[in-house]
C-alpha atoms as a PDB file:
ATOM      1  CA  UNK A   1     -89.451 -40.133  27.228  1.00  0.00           C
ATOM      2  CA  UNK A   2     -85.923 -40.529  25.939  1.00  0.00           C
ATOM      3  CA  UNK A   3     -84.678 -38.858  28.307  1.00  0.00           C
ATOM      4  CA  UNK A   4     -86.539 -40.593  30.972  1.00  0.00           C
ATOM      5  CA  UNK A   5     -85.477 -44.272  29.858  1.00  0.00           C
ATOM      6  CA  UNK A   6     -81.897 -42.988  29.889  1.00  0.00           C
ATOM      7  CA  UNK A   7     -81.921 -41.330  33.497  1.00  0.00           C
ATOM      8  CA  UNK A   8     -83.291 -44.869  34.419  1.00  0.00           C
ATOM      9  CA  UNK A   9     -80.639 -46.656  32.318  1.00  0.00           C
ATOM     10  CA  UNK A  10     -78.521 -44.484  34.895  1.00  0.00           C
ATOM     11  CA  UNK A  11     -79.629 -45.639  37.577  1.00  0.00           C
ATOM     12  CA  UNK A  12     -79.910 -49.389  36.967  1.00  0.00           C
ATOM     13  CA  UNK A  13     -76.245 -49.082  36.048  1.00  0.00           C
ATOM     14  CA  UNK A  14     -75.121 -47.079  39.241  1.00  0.00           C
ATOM     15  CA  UNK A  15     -77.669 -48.229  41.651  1.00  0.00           C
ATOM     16  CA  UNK A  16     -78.803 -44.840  42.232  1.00  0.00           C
ATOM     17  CA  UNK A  17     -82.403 -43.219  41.426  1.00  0.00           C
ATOM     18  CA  UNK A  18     -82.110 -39.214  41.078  1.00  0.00           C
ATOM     19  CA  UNK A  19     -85.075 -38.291  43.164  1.00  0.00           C
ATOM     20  CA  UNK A  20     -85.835 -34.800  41.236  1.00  0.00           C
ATOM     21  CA  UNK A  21     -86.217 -37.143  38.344  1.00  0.00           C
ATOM     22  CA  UNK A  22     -88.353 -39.139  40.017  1.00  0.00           C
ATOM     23  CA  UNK A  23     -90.984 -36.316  40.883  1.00  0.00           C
ATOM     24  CA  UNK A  24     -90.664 -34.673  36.818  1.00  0.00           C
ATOM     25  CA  UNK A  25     -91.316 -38.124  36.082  1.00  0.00           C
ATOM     26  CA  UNK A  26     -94.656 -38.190  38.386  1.00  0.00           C
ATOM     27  CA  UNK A  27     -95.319 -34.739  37.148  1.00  0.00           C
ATOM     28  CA  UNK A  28     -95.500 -36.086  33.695  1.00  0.00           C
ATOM     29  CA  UNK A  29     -97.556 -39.028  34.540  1.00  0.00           C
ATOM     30  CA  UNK A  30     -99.835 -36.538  36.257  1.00  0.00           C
ATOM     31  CA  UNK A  31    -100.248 -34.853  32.521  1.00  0.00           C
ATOM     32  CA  UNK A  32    -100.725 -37.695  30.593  1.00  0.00           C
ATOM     33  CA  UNK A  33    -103.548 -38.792  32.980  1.00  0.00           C
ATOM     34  CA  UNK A  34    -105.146 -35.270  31.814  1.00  0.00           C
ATOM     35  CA  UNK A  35    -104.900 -35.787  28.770  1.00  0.00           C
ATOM     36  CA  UNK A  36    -106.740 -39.394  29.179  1.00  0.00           C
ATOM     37  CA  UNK A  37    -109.391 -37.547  30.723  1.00  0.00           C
ATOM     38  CA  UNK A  38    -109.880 -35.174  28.848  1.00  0.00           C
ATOM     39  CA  UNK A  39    -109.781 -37.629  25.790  1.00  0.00           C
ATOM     40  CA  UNK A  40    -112.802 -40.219  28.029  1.00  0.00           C
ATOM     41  CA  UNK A  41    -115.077 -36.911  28.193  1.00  0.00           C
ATOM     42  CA  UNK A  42    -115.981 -36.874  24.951  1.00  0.00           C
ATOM     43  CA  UNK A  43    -116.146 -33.120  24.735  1.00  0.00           C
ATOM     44  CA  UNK A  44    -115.612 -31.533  21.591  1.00  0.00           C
ATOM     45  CA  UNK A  45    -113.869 -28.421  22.991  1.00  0.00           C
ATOM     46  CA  UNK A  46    -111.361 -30.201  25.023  1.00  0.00           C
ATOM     47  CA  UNK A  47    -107.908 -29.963  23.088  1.00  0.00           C
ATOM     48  CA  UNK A  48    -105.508 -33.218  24.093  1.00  0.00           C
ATOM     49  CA  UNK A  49    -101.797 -33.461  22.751  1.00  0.00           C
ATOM     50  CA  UNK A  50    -102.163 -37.193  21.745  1.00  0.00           C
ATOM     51  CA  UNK A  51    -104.803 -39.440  20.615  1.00  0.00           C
ATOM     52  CA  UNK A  52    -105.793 -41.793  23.414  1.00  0.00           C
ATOM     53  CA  UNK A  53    -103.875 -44.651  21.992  1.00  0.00           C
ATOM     54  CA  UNK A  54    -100.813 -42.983  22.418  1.00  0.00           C
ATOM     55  CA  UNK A  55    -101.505 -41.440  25.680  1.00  0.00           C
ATOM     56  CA  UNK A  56    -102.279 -44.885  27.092  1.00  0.00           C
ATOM     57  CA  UNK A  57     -98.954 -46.510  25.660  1.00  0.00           C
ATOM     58  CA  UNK A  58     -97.235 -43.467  27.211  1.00  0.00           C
ATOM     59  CA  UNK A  59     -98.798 -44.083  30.391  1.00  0.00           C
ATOM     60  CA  UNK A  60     -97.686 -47.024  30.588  1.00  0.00           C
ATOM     61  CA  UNK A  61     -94.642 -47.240  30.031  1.00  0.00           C
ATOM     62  CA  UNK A  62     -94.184 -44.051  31.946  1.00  0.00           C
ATOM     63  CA  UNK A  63     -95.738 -46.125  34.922  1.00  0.00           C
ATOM     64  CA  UNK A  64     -92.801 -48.750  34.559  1.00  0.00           C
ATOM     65  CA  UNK A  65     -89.785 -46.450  34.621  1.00  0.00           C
ATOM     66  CA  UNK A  66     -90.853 -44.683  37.424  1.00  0.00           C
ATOM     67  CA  UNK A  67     -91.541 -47.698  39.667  1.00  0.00           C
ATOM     68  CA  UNK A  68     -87.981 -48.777  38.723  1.00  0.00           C
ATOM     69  CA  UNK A  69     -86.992 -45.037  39.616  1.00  0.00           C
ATOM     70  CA  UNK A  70     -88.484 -45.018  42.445  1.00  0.00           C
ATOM     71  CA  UNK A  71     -86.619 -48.519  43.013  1.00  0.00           C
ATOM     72  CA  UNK A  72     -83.500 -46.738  42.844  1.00  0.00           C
ATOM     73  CA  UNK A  73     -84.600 -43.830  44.994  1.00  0.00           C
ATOM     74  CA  UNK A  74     -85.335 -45.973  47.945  1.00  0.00           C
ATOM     75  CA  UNK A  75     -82.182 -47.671  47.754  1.00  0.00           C
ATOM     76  CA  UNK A  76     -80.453 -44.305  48.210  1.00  0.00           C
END
């Protein structure tokens, strides 16, 4: 996530989204949005990396730097 609010830092500053950032971003987003599921189905077997607090506040604000990424993308 650090890394992901400072690539977006980036581009607010230069006015420039880096596309291949954009999709790692959606890729993560993609995970996290596993790991909710897997947290909802209530199965005992099913191994997360977070608790589902945390993977909802990662979600989220996942879900705002890449609409500001992809901001910055389109401008390109």
């Amino acid at each position: 996530m650090a890394r992901y609010r400072r690539e977006v830092e980036e581009a607010i500053r230069t006015q420039k989204g880096d596309p291949l950032t954009l999709a790692e971003m959606e890729c993560s987003l993609d995970l996290v949005d596993a790991d909710l599921a897997a947290l909802r189905s209530g199965k005992p077997d099913t191994r997360t990396l977070m608790s589902a607090d945390l993977a909802a506040e990662v979600r989220r604000e996942l879900q705002g730097l890449i609409t500001t990424m992809r901001l910055y993308c389109k401008l390109n």
